[in-house]
N, C-alpha and C. Protein backbone atom coordinates (compact mmCIF):
# COMPACT_ATOMS: atom_id res chain seq x y z
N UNK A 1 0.86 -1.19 0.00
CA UNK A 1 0.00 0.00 0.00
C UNK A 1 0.90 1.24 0.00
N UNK A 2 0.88 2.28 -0.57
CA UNK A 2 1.52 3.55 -0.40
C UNK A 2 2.72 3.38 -0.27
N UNK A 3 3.67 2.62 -0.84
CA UNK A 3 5.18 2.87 -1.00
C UNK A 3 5.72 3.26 -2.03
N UNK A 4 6.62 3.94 -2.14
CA UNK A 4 7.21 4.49 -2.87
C UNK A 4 8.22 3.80 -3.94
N UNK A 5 8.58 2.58 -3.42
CA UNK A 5 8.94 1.78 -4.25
C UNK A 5 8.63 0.93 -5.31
N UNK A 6 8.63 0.47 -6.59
CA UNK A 6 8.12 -0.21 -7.54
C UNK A 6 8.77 -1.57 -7.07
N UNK A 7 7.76 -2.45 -7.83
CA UNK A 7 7.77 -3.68 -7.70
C UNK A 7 9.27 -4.24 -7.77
N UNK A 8 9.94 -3.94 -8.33
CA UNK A 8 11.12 -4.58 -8.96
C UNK A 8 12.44 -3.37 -7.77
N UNK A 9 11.95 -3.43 -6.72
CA UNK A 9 12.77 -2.25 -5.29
C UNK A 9 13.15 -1.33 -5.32
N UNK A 10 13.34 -1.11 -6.42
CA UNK A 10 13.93 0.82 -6.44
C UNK A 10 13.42 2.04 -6.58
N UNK A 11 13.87 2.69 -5.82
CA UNK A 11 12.93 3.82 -5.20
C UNK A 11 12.51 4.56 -6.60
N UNK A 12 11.36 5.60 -6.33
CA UNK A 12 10.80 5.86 -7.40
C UNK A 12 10.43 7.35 -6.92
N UNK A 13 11.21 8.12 -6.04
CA UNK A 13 11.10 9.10 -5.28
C UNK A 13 11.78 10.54 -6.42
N UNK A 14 12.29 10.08 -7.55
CA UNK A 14 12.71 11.30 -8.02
C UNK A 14 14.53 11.64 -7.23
N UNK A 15 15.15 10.55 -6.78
CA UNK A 15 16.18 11.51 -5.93
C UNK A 15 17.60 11.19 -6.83
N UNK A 16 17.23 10.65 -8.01
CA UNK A 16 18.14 11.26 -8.98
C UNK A 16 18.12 12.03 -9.52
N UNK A 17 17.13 13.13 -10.12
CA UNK A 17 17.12 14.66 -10.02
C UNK A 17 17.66 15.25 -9.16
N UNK A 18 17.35 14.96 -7.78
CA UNK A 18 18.02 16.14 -6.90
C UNK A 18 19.10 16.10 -6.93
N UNK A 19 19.92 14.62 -7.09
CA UNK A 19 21.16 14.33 -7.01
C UNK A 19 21.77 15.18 -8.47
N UNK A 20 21.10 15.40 -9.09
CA UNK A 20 21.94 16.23 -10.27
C UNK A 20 21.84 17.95 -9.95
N UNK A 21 20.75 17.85 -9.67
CA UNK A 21 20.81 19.50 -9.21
C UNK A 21 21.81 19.92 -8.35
N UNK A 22 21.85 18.98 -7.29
CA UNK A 22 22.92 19.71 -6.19
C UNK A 22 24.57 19.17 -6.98
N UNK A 23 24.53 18.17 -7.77
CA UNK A 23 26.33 18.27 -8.41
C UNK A 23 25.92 19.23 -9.68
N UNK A 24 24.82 20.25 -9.85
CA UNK A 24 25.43 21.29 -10.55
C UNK A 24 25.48 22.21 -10.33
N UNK A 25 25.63 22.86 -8.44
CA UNK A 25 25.36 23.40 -7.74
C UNK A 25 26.71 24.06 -6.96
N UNK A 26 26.75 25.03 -7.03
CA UNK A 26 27.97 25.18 -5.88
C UNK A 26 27.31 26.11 -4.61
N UNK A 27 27.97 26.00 -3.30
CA UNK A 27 27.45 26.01 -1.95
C UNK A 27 29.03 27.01 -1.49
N UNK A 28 28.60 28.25 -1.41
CA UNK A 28 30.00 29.70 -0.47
C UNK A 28 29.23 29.96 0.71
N UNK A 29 30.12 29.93 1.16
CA UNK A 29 29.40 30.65 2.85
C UNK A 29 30.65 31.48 2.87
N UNK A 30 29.63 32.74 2.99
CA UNK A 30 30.50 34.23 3.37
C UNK A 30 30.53 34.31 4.62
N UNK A 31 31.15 35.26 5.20
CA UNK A 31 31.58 36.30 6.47
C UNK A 31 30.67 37.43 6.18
N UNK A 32 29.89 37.95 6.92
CA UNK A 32 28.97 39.02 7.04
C UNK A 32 29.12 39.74 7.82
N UNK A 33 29.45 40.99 8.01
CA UNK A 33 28.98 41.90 9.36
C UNK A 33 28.23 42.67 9.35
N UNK A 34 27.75 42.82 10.69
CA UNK A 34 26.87 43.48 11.00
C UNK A 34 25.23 43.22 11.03
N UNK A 35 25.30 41.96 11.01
CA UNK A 35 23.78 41.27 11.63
C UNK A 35 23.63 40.90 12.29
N UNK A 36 22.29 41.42 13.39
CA UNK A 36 21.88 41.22 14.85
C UNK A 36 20.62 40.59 14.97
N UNK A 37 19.47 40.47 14.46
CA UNK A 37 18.65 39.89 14.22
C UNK A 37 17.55 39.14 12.99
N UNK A 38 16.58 38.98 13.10
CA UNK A 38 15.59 38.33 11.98
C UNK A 38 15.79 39.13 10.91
N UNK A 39 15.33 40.70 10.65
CA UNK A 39 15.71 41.58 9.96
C UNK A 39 16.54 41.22 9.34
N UNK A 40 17.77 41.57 9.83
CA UNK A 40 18.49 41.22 8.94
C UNK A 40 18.89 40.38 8.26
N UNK A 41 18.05 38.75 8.52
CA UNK A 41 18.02 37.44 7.64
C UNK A 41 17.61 38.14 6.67
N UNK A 42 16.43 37.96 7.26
CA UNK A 42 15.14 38.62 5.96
C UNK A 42 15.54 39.59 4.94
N UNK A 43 16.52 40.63 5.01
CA UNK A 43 16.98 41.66 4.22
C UNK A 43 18.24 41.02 3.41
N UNK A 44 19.10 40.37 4.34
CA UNK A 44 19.76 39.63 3.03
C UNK A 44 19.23 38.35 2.29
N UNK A 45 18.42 37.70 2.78
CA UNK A 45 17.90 36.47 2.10
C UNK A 45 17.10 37.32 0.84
N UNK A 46 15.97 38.03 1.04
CA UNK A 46 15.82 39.06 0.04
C UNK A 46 16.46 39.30 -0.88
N UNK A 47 17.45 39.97 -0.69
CA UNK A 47 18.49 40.81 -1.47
C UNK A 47 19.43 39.70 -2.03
N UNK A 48 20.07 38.90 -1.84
CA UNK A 48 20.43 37.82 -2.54
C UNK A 48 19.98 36.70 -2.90
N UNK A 49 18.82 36.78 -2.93
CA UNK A 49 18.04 35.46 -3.55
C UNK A 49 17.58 35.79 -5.09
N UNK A 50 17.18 37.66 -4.87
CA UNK A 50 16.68 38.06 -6.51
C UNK A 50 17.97 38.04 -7.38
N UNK A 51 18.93 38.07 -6.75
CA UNK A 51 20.42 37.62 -8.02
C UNK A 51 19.93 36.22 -9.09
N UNK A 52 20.21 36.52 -10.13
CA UNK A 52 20.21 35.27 -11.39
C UNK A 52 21.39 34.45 -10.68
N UNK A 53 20.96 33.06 -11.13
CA UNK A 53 21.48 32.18 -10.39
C UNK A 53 21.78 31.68 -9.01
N UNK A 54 21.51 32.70 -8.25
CA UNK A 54 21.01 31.97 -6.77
C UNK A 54 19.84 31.50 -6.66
N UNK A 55 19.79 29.61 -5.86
CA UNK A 55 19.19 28.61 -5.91
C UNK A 55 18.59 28.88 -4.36
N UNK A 56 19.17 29.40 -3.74
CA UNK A 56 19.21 29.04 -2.42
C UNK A 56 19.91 30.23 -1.44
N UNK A 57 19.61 30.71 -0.18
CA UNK A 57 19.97 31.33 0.61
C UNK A 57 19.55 30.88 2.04
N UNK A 58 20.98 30.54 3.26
CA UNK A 58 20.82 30.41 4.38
C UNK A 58 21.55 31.62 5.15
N UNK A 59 20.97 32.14 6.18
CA UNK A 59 21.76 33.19 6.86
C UNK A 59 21.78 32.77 8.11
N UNK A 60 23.22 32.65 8.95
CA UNK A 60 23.04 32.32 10.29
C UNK A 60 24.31 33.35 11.39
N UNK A 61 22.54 34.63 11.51
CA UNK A 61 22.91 35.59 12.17
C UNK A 61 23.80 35.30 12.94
N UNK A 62 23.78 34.30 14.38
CA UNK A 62 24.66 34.21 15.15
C UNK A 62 25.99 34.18 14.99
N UNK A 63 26.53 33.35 13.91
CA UNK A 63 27.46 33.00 13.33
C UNK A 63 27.94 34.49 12.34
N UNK A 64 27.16 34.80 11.86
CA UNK A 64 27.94 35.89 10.96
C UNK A 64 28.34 35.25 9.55
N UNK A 65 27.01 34.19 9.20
CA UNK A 65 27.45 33.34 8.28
C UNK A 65 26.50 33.58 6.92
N UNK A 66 26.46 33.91 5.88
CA UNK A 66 25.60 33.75 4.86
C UNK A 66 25.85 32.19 3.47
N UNK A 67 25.40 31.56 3.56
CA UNK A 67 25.80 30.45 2.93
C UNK A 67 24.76 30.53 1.39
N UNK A 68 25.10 30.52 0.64
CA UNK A 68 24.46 30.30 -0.79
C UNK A 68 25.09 30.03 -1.95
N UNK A 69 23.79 29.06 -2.20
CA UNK A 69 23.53 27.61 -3.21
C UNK A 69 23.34 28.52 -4.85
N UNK A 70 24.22 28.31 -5.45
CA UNK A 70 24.05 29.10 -7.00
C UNK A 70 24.33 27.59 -8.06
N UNK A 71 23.93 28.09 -9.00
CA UNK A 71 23.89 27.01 -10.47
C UNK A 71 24.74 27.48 -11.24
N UNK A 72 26.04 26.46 -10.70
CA UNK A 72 27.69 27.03 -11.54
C UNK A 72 28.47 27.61 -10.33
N UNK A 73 29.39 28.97 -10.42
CA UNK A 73 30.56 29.74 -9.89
C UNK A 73 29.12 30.56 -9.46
N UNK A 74 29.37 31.66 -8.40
CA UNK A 74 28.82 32.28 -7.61
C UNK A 74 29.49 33.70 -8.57
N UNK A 75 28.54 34.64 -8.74
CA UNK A 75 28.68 35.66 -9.14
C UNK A 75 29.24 36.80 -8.05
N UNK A 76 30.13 36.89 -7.76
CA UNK A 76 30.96 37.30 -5.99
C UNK A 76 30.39 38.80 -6.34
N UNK A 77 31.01 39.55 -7.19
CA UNK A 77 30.55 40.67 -7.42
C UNK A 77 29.18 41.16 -7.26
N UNK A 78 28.18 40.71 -7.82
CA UNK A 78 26.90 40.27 -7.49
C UNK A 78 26.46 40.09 -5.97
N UNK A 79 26.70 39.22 -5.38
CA UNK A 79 26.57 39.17 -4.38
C UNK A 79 27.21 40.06 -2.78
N UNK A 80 27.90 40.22 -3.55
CA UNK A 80 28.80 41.64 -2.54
C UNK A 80 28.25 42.61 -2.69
N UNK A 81 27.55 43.09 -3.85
CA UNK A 81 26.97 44.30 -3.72
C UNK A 81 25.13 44.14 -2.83
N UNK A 82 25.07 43.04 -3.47
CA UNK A 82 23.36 42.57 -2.99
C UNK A 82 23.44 42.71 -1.00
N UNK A 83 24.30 42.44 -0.98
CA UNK A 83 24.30 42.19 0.61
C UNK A 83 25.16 43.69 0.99
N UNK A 84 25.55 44.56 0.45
CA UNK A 84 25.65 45.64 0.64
C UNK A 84 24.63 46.78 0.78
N UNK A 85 23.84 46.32 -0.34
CA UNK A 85 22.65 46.76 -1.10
C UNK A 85 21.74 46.56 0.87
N UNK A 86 21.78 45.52 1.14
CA UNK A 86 21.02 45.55 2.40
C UNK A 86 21.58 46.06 3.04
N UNK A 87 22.47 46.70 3.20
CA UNK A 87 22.74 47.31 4.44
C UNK A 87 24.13 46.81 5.70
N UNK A 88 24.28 45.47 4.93
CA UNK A 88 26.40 45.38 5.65
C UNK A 88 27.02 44.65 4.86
N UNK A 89 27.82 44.36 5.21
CA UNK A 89 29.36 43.83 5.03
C UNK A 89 29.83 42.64 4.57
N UNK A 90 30.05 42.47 3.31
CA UNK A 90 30.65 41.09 3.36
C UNK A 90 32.03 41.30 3.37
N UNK A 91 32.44 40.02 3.90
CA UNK A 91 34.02 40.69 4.46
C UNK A 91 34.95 39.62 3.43
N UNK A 92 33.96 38.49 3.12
CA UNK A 92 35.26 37.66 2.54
C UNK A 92 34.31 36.17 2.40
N UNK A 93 35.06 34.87 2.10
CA UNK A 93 34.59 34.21 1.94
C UNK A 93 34.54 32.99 3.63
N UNK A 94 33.97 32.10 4.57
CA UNK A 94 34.32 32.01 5.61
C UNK A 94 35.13 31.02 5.34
């Protein structure tokens, strides 16, 4: 009843797609300053998510960490300004 598997055992879940998406994927986690709270997720996740070719955006205020998922090389320029554009600092790559 309701498994995901076909008769003959192999999964049928689609997770060889994902598996291609993420090996055509590259994953930078920057150095950020100057973020203290939600806001400021929200303002850079914003601001670097509308960049062409970003897949993905994690921000982890505490850390001072912005991590994002692009399709190919990361457009650095691009993204340095986007997170400027909000309002701080990228300092480098972590």
């Amino acid at each position: 009843m309701g498994s995901c598997c076909t008769p003959d055992n192999s999964c049928s879940t689609g997770a060889e797609t994902t598996a291609v998406a993420v090996a055509d994927s590259t994953v930078t986690v920057y150095a950020v300053s100057g973020m203290t709270c939600g806001h400021c997720k929200t303002a850079i996740t914003t601001s670097v998510s509308a960049l062409d070719g970003v897949l993905a955006v994690d921000v982890d205020v505490a850390g001072g960490l912005v991590t994002v998922t692009t399709g190919g090389e990361p457009d650095e320029a691009a993204i340095t300004a986007a997170v400027d554009d909000a309002g701080y600092e990228l300092t480098g790559r972590a």
